[in-house]
C-alpha atoms as a PDB file:
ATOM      1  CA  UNK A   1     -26.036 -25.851  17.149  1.00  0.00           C
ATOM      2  CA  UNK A   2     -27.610 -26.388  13.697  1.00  0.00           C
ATOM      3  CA  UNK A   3     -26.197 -25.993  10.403  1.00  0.00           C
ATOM      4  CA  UNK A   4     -26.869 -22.397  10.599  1.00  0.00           C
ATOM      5  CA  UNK A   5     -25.151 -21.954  13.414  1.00  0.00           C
ATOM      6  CA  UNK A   6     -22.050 -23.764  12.543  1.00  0.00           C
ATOM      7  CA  UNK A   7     -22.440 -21.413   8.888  1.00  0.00           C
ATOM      8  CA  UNK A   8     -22.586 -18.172  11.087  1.00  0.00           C
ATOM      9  CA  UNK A   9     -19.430 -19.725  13.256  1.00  0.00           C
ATOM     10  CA  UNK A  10     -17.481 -20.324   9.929  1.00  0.00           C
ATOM     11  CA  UNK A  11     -18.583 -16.839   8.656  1.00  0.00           C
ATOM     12  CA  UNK A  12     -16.612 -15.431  11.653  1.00  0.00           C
ATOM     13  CA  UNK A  13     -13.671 -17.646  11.366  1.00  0.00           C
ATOM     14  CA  UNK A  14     -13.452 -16.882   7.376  1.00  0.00           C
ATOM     15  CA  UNK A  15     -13.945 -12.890   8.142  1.00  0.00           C
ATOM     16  CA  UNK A  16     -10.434 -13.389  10.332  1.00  0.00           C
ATOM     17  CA  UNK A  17      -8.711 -15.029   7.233  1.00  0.00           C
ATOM     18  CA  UNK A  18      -9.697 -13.419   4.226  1.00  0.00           C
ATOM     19  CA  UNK A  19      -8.776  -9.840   6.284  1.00  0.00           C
ATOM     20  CA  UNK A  20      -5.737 -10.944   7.776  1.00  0.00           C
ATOM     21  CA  UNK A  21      -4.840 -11.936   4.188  1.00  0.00           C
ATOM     22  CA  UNK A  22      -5.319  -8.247   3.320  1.00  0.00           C
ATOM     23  CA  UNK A  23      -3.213  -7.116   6.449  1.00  0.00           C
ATOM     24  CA  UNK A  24      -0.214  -8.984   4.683  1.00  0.00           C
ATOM     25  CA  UNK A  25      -0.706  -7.537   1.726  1.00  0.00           C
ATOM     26  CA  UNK A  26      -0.686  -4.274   3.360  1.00  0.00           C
ATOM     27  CA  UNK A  27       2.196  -4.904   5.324  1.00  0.00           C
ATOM     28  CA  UNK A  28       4.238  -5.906   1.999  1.00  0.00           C
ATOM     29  CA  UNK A  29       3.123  -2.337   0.557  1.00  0.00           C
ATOM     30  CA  UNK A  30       4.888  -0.585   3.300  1.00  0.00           C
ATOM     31  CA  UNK A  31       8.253   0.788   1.228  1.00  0.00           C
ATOM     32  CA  UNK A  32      11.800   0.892   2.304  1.00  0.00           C
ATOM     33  CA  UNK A  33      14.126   3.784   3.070  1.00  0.00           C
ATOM     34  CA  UNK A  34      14.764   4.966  -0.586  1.00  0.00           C
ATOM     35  CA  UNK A  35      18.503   4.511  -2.111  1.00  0.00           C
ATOM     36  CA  UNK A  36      20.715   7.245  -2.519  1.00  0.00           C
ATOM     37  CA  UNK A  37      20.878   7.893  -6.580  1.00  0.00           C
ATOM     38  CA  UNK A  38      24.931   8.424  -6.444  1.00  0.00           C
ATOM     39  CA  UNK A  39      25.174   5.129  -5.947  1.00  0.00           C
ATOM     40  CA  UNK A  40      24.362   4.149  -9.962  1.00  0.00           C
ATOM     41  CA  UNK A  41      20.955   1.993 -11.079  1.00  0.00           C
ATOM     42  CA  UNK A  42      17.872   2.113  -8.551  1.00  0.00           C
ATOM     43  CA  UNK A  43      16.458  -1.058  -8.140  1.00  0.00           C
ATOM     44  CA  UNK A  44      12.804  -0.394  -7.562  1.00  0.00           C
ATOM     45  CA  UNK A  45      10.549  -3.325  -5.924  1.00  0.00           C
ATOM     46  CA  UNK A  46       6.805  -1.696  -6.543  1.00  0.00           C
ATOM     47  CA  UNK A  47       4.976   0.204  -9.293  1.00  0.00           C
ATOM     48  CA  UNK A  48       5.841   4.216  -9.655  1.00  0.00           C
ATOM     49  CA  UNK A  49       9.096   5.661  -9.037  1.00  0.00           C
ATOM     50  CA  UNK A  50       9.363   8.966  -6.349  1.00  0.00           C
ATOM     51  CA  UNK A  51      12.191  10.814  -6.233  1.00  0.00           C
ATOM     52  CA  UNK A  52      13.316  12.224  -2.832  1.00  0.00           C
ATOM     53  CA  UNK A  53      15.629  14.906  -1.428  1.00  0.00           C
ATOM     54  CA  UNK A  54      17.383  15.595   1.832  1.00  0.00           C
ATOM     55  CA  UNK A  55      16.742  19.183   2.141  1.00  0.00           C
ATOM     56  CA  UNK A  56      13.011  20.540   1.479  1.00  0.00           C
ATOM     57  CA  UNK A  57      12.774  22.907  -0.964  1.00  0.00           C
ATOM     58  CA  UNK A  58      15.566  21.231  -3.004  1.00  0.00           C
ATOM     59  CA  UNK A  59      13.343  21.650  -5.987  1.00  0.00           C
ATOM     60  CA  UNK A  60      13.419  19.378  -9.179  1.00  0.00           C
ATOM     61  CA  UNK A  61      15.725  18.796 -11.037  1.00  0.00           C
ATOM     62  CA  UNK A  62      16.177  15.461 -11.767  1.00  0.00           C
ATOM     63  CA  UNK A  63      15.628  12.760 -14.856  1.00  0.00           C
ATOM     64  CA  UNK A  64      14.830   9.103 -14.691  1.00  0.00           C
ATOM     65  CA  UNK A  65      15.445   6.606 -17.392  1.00  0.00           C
ATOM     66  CA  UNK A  66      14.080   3.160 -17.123  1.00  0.00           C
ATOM     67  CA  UNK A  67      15.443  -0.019 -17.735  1.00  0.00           C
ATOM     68  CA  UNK A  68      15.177  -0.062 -21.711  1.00  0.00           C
ATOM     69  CA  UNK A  69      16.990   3.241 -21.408  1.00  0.00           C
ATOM     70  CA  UNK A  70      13.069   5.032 -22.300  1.00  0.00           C
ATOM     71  CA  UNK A  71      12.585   7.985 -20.264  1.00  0.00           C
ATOM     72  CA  UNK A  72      10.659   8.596 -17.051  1.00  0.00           C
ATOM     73  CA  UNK A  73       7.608  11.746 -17.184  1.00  0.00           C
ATOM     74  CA  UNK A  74       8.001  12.830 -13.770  1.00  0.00           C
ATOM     75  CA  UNK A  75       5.794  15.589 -11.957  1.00  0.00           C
ATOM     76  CA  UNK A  76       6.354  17.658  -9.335  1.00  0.00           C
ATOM     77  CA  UNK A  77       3.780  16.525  -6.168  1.00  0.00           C
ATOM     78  CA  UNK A  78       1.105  19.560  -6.066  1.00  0.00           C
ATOM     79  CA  UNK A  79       1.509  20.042  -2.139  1.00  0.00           C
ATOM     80  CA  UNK A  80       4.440  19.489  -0.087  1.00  0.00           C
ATOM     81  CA  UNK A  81       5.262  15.696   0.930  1.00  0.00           C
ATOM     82  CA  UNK A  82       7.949  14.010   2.679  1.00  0.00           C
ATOM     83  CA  UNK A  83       8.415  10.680   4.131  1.00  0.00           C
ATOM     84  CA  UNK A  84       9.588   9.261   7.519  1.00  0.00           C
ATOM     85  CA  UNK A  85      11.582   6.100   7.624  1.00  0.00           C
ATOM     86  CA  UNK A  86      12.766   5.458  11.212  1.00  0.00           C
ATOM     87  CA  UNK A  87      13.960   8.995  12.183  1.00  0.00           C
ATOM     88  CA  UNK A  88      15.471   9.767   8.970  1.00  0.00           C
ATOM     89  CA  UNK A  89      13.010  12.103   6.810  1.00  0.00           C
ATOM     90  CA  UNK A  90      12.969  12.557   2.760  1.00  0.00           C
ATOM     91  CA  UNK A  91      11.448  15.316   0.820  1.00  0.00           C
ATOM     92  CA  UNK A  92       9.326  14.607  -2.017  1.00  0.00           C
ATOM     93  CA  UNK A  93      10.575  16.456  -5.170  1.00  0.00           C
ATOM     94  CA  UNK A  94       9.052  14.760  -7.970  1.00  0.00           C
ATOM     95  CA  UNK A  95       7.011  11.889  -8.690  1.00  0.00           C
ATOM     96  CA  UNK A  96       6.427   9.024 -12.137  1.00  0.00           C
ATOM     97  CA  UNK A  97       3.136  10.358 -14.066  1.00  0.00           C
ATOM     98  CA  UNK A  98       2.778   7.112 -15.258  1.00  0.00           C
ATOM     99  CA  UNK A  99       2.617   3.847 -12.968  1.00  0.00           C
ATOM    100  CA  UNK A 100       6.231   2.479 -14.642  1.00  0.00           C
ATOM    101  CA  UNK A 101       6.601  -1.365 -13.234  1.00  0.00           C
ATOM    102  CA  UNK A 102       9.394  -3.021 -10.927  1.00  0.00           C
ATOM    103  CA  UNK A 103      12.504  -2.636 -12.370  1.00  0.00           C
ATOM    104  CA  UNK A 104      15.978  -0.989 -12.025  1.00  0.00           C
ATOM    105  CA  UNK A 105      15.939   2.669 -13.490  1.00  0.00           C
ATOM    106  CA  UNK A 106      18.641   5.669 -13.178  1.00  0.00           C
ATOM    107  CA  UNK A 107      18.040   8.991 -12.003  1.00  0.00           C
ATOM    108  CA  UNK A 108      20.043  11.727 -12.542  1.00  0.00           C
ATOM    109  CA  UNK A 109      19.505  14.724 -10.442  1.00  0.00           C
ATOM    110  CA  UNK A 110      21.780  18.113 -11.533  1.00  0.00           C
ATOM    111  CA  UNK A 111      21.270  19.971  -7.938  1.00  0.00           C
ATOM    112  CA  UNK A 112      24.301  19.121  -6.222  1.00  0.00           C
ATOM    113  CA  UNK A 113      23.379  21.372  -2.980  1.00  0.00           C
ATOM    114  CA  UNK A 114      21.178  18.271  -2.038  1.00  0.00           C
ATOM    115  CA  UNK A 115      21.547  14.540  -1.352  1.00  0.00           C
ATOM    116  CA  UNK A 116      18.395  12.765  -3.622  1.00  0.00           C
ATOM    117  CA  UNK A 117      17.235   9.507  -2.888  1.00  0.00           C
ATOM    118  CA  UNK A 118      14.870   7.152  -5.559  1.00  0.00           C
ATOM    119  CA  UNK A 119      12.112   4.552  -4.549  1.00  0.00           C
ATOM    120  CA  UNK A 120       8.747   2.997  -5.548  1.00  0.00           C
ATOM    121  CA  UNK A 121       5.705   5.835  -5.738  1.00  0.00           C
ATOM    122  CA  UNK A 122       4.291   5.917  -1.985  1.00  0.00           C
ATOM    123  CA  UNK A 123       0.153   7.217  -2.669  1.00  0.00           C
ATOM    124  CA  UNK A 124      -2.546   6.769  -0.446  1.00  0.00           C
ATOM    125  CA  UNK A 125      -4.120   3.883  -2.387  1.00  0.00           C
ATOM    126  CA  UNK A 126      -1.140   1.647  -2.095  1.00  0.00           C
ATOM    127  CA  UNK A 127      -2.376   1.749   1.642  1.00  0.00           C
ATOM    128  CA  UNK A 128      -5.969   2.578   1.130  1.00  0.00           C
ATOM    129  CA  UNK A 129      -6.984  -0.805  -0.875  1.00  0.00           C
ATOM    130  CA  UNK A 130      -5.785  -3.457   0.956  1.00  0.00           C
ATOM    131  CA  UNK A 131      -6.570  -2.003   4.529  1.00  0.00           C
ATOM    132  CA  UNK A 132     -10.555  -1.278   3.268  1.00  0.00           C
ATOM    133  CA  UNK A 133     -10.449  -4.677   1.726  1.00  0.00           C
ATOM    134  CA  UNK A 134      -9.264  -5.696   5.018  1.00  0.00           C
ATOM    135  CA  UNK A 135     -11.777  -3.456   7.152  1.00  0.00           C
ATOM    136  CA  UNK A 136     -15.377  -4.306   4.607  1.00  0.00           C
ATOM    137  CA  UNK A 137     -14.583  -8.352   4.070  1.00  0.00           C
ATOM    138  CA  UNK A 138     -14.083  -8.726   7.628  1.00  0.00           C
ATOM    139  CA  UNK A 139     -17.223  -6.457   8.679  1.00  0.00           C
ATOM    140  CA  UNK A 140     -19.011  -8.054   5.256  1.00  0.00           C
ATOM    141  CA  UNK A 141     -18.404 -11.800   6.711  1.00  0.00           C
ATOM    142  CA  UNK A 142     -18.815 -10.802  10.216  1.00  0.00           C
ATOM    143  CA  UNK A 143     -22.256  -9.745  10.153  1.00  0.00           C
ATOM    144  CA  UNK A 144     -23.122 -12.153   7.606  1.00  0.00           C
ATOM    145  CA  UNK A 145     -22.118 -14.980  10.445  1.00  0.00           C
ATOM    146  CA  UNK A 146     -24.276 -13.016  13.266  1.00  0.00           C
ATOM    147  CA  UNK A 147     -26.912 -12.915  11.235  1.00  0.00           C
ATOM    148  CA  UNK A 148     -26.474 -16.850  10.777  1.00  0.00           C
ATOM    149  CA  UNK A 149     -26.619 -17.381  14.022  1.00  0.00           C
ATOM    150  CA  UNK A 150     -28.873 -15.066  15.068  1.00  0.00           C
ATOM    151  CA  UNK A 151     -31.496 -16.851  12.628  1.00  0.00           C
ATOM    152  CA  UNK A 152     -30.181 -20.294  13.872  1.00  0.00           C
ATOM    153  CA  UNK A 153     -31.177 -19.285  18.054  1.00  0.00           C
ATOM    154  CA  UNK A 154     -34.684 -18.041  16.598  1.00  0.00           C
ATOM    155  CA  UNK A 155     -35.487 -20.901  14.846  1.00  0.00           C
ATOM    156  CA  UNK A 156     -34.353 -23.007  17.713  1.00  0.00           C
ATOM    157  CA  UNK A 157     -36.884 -21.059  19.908  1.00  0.00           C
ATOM    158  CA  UNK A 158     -39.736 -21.551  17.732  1.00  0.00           C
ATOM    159  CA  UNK A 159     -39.063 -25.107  17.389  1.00  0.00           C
ATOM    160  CA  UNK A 160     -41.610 -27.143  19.183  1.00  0.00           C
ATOM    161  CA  UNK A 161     -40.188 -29.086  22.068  1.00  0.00           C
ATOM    162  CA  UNK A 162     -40.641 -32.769  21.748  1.00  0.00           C
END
């Protein structure tokens, strides 16, 4: 095999690093069960803060203050949205307008009909980036190695024979 070859070969074996490298980082995205608020301060470990409910339907009526003590926009979600941890489910009731960073923040919810629970913002491109970064770089790098090698074996065919 020529130095094309051996290019294409490393093509393949980089397209298996640089996505698995994604597939971490879209593990790590995957959020926890959300804390009950009763329980004082939320520490939050991502960007965005969503607040949750037991009961759906349990409407909003919470308010979040963040860690200077600044207050929280928050938004009702425009379609019905819950989230599954394990068997347990939550209820979306509101979510941060703004992306707010990783920090501890307190929400204060006046509904007491429902048990609310607070955690980082779940949205689709939390998941979306890293698995398409994931998906193109490896499909980028492999064909970029077949095509390597695929110029390497032609080559090697036209090659007179000594």
């Amino acid at each position: 095999m020529r130095r094309l070859g051996w290019a294409g070969v490393g093509c393949f074996v980089l397209a298996f690093v640089v996505s698995g490298f994604f597939g971490i980082q879209l593990v790590r995205n995957i959020p926890g069960a959300p804390a009950p608020i009763g329980d004082g301060p939320v520490p939050l470990d991502g960007t965005g803060l969503t607040i949750f409910a037991s009961e759906e339907g349990a409407g909003q009526t919470c308010t979040a203050k963040d860690a200077s003590g600044a207050a929280i926009a928050l938004k009702e979600p425009s379609r019905s949205e819950q989230f599954d941890d394990a068997g347990d489910l939550y209820y979306v009731v509101a979510h941060s307008v703004e992306k707010i960073p990783a920090q501890t923040v307190e929400v204060i919810c006046t509904n007491q009909s429902a048990t609310y629970f607070a955690g980082r913002r779940h949205t689709a491109d939390t998941f979306l980036v890293p698995a398409l970064s994931a998906v193109g770089s490896f499909f980028v790098l492999a064909a970029l190695g077949a095509a390597l090698i695929v110029v390497d074996q032609v080559r090697r065919k036209r090659a007179p024979r000594p």
